[in-house]
ModelCIF file with pLDDT and N, C-alpha, C, O atoms, coordinates in Angstrom:
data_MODEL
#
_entry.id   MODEL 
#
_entity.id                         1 
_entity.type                       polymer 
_entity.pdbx_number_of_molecules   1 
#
_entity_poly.entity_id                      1 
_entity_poly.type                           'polypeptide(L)' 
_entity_poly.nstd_linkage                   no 
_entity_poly.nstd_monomer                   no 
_entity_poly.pdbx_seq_one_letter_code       
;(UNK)(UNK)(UNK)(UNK)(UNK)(UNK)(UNK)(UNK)(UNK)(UNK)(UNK)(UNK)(UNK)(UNK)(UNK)(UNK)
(UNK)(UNK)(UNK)(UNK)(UNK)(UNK)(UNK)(UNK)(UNK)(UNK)(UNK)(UNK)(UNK)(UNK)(UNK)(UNK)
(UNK)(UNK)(UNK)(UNK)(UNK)(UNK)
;
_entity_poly.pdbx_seq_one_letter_code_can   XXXXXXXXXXXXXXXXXXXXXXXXXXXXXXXXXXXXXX 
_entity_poly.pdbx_strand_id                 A 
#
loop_
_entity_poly_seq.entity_id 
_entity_poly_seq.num 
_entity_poly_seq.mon_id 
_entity_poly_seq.hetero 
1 1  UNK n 
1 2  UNK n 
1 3  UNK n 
1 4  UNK n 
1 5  UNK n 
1 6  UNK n 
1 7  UNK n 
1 8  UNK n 
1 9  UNK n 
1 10 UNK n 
1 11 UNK n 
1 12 UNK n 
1 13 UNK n 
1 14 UNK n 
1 15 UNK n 
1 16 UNK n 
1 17 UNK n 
1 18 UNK n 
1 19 UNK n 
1 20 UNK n 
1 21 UNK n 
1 22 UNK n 
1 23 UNK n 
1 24 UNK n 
1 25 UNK n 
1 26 UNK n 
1 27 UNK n 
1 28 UNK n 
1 29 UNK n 
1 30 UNK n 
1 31 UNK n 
1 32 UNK n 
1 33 UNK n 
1 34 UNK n 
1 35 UNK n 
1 36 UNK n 
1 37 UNK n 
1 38 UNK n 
#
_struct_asym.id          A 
_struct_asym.entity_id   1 
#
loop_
_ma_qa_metric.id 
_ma_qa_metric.mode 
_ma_qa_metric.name 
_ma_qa_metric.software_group_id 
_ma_qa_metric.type 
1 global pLDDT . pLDDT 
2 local  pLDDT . pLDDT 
#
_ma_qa_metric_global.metric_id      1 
_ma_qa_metric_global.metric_value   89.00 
_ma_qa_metric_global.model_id       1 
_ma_qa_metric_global.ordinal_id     1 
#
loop_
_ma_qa_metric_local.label_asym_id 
_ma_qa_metric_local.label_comp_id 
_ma_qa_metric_local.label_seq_id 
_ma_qa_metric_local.metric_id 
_ma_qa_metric_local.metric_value 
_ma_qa_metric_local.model_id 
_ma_qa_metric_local.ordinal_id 
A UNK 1  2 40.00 1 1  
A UNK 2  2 43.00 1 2  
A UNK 3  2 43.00 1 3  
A UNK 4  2 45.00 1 4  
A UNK 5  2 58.00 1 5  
A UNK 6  2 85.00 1 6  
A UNK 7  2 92.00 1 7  
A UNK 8  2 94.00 1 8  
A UNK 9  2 95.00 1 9  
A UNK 10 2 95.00 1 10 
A UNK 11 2 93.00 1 11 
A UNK 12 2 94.00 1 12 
A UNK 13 2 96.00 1 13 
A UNK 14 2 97.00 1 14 
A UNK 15 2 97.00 1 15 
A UNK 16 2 98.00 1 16 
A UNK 17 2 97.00 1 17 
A UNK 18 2 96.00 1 18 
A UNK 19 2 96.00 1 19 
A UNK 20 2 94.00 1 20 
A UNK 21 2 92.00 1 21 
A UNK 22 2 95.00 1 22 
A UNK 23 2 97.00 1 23 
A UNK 24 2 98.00 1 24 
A UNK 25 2 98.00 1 25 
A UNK 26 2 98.00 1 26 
A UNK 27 2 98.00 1 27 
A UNK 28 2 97.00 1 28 
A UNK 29 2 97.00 1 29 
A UNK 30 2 96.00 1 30 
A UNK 31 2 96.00 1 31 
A UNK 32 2 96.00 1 32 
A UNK 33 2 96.00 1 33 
A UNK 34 2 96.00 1 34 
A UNK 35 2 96.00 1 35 
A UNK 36 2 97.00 1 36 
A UNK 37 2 96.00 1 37 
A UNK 38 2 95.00 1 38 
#
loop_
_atom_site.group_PDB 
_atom_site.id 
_atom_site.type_symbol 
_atom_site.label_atom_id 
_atom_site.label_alt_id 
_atom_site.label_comp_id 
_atom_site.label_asym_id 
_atom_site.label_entity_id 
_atom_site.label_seq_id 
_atom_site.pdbx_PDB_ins_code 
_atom_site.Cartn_x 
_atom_site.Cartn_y 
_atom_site.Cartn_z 
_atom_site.occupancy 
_atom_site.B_iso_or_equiv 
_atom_site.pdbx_formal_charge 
_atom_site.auth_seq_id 
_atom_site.auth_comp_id 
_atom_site.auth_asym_id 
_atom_site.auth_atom_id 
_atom_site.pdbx_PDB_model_num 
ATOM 1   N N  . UNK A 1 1  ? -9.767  11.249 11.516  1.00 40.00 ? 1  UNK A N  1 
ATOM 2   C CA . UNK A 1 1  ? -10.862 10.290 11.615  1.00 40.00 ? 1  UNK A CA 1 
ATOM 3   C C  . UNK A 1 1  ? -11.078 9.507  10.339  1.00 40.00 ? 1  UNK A C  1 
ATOM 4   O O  . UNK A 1 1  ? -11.759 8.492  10.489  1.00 40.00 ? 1  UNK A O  1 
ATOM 5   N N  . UNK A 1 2  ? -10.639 9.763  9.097   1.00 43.00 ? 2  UNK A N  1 
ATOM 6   C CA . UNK A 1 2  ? -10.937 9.216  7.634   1.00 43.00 ? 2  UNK A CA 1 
ATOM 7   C C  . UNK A 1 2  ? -9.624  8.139  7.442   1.00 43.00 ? 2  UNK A C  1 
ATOM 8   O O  . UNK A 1 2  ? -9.466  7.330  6.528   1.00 43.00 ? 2  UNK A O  1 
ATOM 9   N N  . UNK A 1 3  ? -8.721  8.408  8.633   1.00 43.00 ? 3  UNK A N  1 
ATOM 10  C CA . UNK A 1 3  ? -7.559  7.408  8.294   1.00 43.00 ? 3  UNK A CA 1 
ATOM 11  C C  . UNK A 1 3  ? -8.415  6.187  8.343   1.00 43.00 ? 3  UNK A C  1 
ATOM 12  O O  . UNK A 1 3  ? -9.532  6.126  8.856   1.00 43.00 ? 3  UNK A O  1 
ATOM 13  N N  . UNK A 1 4  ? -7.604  4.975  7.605   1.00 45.00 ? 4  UNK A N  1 
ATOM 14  C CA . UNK A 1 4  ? -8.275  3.593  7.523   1.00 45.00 ? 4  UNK A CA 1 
ATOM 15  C C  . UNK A 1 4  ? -7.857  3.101  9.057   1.00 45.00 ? 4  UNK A C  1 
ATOM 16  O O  . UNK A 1 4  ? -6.968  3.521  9.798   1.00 45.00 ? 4  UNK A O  1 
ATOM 17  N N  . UNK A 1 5  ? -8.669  2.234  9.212   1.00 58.00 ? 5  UNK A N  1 
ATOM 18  C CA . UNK A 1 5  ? -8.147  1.623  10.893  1.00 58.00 ? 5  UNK A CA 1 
ATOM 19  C C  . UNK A 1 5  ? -6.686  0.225  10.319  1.00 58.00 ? 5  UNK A C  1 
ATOM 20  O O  . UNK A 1 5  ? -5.541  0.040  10.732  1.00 58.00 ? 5  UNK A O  1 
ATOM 21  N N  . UNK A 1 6  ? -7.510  -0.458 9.247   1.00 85.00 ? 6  UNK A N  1 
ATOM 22  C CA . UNK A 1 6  ? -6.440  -1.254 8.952   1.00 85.00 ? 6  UNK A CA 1 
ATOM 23  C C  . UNK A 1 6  ? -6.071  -1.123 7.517   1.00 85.00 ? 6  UNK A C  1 
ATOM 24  O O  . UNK A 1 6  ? -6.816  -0.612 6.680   1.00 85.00 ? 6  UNK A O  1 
ATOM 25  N N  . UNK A 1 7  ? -4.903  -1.600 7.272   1.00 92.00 ? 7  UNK A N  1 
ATOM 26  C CA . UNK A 1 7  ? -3.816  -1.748 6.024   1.00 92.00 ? 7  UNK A CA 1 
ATOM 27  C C  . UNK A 1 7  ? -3.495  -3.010 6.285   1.00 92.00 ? 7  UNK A C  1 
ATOM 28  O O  . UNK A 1 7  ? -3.245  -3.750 7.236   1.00 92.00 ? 7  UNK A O  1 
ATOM 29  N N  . UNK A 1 8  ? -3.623  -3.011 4.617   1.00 94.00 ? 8  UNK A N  1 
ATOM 30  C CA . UNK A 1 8  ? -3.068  -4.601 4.121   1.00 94.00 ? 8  UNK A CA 1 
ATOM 31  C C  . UNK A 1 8  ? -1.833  -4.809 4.374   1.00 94.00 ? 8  UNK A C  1 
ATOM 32  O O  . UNK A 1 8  ? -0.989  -3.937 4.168   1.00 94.00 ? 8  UNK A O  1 
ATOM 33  N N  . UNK A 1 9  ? -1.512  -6.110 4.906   1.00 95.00 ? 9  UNK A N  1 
ATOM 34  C CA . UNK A 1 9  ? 0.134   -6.650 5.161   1.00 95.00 ? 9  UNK A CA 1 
ATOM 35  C C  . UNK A 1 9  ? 0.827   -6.412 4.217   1.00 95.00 ? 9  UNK A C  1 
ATOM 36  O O  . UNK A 1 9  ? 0.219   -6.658 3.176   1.00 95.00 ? 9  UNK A O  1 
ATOM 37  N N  . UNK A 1 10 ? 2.202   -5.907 3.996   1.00 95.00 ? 10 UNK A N  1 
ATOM 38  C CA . UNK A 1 10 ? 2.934   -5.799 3.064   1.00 95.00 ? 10 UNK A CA 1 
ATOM 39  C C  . UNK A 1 10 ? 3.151   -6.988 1.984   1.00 95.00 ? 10 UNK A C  1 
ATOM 40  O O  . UNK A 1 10 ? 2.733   -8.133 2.153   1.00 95.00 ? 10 UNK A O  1 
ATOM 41  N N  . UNK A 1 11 ? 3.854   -6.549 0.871   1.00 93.00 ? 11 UNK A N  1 
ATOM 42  C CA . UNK A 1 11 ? 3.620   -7.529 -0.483  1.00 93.00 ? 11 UNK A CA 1 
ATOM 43  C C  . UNK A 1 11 ? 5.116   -7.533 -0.931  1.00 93.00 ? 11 UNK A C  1 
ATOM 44  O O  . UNK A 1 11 ? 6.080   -7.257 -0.217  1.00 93.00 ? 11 UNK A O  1 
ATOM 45  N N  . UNK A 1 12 ? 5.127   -7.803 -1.905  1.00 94.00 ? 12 UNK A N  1 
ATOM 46  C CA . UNK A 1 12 ? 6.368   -8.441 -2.439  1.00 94.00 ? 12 UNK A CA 1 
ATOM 47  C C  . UNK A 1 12 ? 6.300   -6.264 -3.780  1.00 94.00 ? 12 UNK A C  1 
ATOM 48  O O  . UNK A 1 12 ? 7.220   -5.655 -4.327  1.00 94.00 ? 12 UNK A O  1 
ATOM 49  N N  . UNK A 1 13 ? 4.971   -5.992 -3.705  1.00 96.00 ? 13 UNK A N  1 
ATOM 50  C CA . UNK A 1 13 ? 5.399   -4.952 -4.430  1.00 96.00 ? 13 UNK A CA 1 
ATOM 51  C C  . UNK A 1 13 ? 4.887   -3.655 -3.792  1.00 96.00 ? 13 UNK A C  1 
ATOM 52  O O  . UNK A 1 13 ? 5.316   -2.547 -4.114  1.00 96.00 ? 13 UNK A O  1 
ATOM 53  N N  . UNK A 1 14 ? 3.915   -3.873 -2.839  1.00 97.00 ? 14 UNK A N  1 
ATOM 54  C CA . UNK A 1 14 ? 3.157   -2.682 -2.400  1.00 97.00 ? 14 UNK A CA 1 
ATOM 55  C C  . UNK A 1 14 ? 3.711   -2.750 -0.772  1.00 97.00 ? 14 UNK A C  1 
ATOM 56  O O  . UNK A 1 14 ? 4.026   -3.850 -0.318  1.00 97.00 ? 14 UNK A O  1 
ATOM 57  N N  . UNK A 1 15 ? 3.819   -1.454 0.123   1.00 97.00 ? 15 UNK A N  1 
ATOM 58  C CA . UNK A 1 15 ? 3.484   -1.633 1.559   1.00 97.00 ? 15 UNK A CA 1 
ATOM 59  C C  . UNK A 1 15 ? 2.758   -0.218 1.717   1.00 97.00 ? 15 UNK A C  1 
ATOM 60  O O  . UNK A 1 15 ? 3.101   0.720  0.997   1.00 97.00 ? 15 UNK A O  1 
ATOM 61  N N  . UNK A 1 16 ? 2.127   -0.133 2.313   1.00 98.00 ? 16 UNK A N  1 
ATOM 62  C CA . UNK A 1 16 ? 0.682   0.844  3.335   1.00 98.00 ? 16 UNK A CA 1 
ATOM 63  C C  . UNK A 1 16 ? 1.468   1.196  4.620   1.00 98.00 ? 16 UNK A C  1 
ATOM 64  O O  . UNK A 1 16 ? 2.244   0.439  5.203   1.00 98.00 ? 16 UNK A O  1 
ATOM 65  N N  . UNK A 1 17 ? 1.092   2.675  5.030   1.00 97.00 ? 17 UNK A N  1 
ATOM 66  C CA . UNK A 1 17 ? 1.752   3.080  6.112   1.00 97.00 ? 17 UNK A CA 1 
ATOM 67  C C  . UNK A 1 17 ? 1.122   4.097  6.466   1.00 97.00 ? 17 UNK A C  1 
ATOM 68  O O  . UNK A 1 17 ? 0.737   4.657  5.440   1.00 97.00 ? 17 UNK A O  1 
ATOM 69  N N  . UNK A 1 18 ? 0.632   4.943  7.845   1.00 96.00 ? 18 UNK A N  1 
ATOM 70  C CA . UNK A 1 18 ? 0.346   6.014  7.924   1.00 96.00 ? 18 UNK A CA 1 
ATOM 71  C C  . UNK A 1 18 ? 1.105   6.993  7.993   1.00 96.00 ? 18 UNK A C  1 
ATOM 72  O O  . UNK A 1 18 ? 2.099   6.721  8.666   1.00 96.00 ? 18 UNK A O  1 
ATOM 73  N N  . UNK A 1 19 ? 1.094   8.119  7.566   1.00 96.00 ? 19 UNK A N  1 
ATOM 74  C CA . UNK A 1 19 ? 1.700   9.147  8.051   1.00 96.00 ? 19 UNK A CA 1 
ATOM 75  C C  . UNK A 1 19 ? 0.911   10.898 8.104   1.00 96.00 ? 19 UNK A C  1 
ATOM 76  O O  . UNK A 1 19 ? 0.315   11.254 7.088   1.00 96.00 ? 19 UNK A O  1 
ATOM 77  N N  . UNK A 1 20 ? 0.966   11.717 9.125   1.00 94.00 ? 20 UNK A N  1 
ATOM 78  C CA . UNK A 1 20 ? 0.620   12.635 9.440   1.00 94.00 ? 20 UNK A CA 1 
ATOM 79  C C  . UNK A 1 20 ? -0.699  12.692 8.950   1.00 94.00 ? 20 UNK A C  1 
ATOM 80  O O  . UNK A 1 20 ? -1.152  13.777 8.586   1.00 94.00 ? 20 UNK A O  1 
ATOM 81  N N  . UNK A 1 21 ? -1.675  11.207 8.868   1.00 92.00 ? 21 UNK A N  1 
ATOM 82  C CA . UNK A 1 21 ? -3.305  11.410 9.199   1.00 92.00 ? 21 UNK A CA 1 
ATOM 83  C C  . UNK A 1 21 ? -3.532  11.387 7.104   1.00 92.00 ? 21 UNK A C  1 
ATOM 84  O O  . UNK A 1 21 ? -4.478  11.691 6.377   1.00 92.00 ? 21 UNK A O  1 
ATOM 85  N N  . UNK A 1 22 ? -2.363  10.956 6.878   1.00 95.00 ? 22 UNK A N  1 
ATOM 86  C CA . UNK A 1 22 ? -2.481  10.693 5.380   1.00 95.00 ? 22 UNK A CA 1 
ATOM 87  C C  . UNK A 1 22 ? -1.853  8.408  5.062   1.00 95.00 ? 22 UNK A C  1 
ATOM 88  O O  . UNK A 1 22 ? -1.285  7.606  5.803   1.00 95.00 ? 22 UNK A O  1 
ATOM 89  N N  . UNK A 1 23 ? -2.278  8.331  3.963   1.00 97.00 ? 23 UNK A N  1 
ATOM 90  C CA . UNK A 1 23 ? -1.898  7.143  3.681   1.00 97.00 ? 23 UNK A CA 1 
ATOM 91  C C  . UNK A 1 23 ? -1.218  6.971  2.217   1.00 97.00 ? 23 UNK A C  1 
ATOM 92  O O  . UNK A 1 23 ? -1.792  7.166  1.146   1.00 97.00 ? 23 UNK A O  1 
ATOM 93  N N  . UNK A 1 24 ? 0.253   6.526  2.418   1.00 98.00 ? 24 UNK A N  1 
ATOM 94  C CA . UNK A 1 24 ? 1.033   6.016  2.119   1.00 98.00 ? 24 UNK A CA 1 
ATOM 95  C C  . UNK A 1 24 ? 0.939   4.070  1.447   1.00 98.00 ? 24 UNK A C  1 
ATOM 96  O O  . UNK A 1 24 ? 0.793   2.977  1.994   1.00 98.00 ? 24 UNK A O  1 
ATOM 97  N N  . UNK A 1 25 ? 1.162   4.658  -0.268  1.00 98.00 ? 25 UNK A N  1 
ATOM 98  C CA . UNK A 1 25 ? 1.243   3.073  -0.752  1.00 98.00 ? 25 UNK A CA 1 
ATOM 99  C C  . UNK A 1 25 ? 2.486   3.090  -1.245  1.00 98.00 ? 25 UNK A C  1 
ATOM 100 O O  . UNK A 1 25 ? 2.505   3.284  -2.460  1.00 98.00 ? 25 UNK A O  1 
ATOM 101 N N  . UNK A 1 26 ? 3.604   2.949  -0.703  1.00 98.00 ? 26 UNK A N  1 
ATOM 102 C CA . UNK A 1 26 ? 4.542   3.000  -1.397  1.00 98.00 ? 26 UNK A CA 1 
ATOM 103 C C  . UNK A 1 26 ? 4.667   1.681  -2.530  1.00 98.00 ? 26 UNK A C  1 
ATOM 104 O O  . UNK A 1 26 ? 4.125   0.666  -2.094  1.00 98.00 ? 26 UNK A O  1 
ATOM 105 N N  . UNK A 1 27 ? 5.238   1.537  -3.798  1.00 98.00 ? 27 UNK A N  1 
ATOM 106 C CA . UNK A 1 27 ? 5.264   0.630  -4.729  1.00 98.00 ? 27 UNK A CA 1 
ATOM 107 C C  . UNK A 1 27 ? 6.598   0.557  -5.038  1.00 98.00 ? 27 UNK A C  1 
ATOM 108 O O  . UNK A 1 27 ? 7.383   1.420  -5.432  1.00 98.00 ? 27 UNK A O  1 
ATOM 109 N N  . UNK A 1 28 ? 6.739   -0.703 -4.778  1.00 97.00 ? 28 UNK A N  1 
ATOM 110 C CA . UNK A 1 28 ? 8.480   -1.449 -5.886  1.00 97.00 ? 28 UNK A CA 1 
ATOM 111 C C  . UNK A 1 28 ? 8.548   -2.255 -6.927  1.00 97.00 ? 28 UNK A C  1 
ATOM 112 O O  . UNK A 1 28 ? 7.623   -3.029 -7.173  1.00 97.00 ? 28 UNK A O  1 
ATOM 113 N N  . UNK A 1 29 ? 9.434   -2.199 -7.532  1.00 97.00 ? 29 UNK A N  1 
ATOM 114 C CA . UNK A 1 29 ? 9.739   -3.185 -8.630  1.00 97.00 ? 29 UNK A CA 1 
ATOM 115 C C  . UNK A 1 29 ? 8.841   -2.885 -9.840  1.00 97.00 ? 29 UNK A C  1 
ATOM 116 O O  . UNK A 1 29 ? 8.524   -1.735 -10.146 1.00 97.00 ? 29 UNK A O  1 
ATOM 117 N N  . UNK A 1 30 ? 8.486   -3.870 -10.445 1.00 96.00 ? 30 UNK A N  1 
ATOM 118 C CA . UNK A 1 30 ? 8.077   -4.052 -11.450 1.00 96.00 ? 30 UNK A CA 1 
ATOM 119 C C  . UNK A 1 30 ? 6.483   -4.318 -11.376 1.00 96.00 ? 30 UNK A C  1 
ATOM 120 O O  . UNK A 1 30 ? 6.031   -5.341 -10.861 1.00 96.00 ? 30 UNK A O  1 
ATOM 121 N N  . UNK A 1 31 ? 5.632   -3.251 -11.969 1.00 96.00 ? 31 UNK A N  1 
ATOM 122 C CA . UNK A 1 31 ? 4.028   -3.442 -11.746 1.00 96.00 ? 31 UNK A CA 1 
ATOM 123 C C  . UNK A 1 31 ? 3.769   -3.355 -12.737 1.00 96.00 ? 31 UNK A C  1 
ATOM 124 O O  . UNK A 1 31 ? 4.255   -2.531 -13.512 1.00 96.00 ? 31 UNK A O  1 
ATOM 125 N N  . UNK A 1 32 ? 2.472   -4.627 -13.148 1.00 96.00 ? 32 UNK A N  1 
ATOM 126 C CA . UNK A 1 32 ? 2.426   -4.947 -14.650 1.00 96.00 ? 32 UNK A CA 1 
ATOM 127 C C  . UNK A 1 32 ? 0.915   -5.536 -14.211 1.00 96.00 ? 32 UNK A C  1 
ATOM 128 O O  . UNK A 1 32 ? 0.687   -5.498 -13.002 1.00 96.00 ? 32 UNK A O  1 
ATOM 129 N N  . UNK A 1 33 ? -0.113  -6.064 -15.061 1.00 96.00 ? 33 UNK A N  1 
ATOM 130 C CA . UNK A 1 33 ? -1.029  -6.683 -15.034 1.00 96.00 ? 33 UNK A CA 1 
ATOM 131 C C  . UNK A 1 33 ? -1.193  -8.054 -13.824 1.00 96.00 ? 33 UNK A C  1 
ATOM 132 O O  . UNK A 1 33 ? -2.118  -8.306 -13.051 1.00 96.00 ? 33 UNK A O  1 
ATOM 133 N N  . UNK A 1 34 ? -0.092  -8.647 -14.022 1.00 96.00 ? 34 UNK A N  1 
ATOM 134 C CA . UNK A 1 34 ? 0.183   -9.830 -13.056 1.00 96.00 ? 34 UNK A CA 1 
ATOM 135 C C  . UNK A 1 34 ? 0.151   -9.215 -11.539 1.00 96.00 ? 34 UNK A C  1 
ATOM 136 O O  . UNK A 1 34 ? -0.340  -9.914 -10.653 1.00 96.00 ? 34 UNK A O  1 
ATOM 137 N N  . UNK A 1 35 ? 0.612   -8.057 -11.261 1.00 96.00 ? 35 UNK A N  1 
ATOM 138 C CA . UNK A 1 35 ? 0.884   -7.266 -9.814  1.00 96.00 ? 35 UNK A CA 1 
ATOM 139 C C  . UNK A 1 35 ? -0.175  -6.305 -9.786  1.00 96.00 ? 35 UNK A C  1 
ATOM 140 O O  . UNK A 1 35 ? -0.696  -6.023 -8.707  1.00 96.00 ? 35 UNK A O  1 
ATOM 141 N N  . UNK A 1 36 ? -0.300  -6.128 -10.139 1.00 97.00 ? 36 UNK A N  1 
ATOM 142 C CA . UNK A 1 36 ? -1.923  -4.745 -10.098 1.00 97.00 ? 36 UNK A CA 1 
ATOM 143 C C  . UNK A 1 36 ? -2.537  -5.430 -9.175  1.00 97.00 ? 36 UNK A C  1 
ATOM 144 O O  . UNK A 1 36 ? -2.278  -4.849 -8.121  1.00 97.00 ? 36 UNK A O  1 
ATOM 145 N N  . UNK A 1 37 ? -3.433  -6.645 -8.887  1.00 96.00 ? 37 UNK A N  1 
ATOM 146 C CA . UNK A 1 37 ? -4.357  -7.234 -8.109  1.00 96.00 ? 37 UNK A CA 1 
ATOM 147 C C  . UNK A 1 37 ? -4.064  -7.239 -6.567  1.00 96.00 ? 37 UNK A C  1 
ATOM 148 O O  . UNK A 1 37 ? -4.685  -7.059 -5.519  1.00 96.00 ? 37 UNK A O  1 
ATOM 149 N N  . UNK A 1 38 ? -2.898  -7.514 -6.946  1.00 95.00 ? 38 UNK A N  1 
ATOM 150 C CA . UNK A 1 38 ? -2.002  -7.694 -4.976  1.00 95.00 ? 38 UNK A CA 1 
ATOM 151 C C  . UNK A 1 38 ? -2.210  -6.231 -4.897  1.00 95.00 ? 38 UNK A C  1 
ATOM 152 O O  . UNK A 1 38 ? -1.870  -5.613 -3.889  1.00 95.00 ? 38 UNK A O  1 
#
């Protein structure tokens, strides 16, 4: 019941996913001040 109903559309560094009633941010590349906000 605490899962989020929605997740943000995927990004050029982050994507959101559910799994087994847990949430998943997976992160790529390069995260720096400029990418933190997305």
């Amino acid at each position: 019941h605490s899962t989020p109903e929605k997740l943000p559309a995927p990004c050029r560094q982050a994507r959101s996913y559910l799994a087994r009633g847990s949430t998943v941010v997976e992160l790529h590349g390069t995260i720096d001040l400029s990418t933190v906000p997305e």
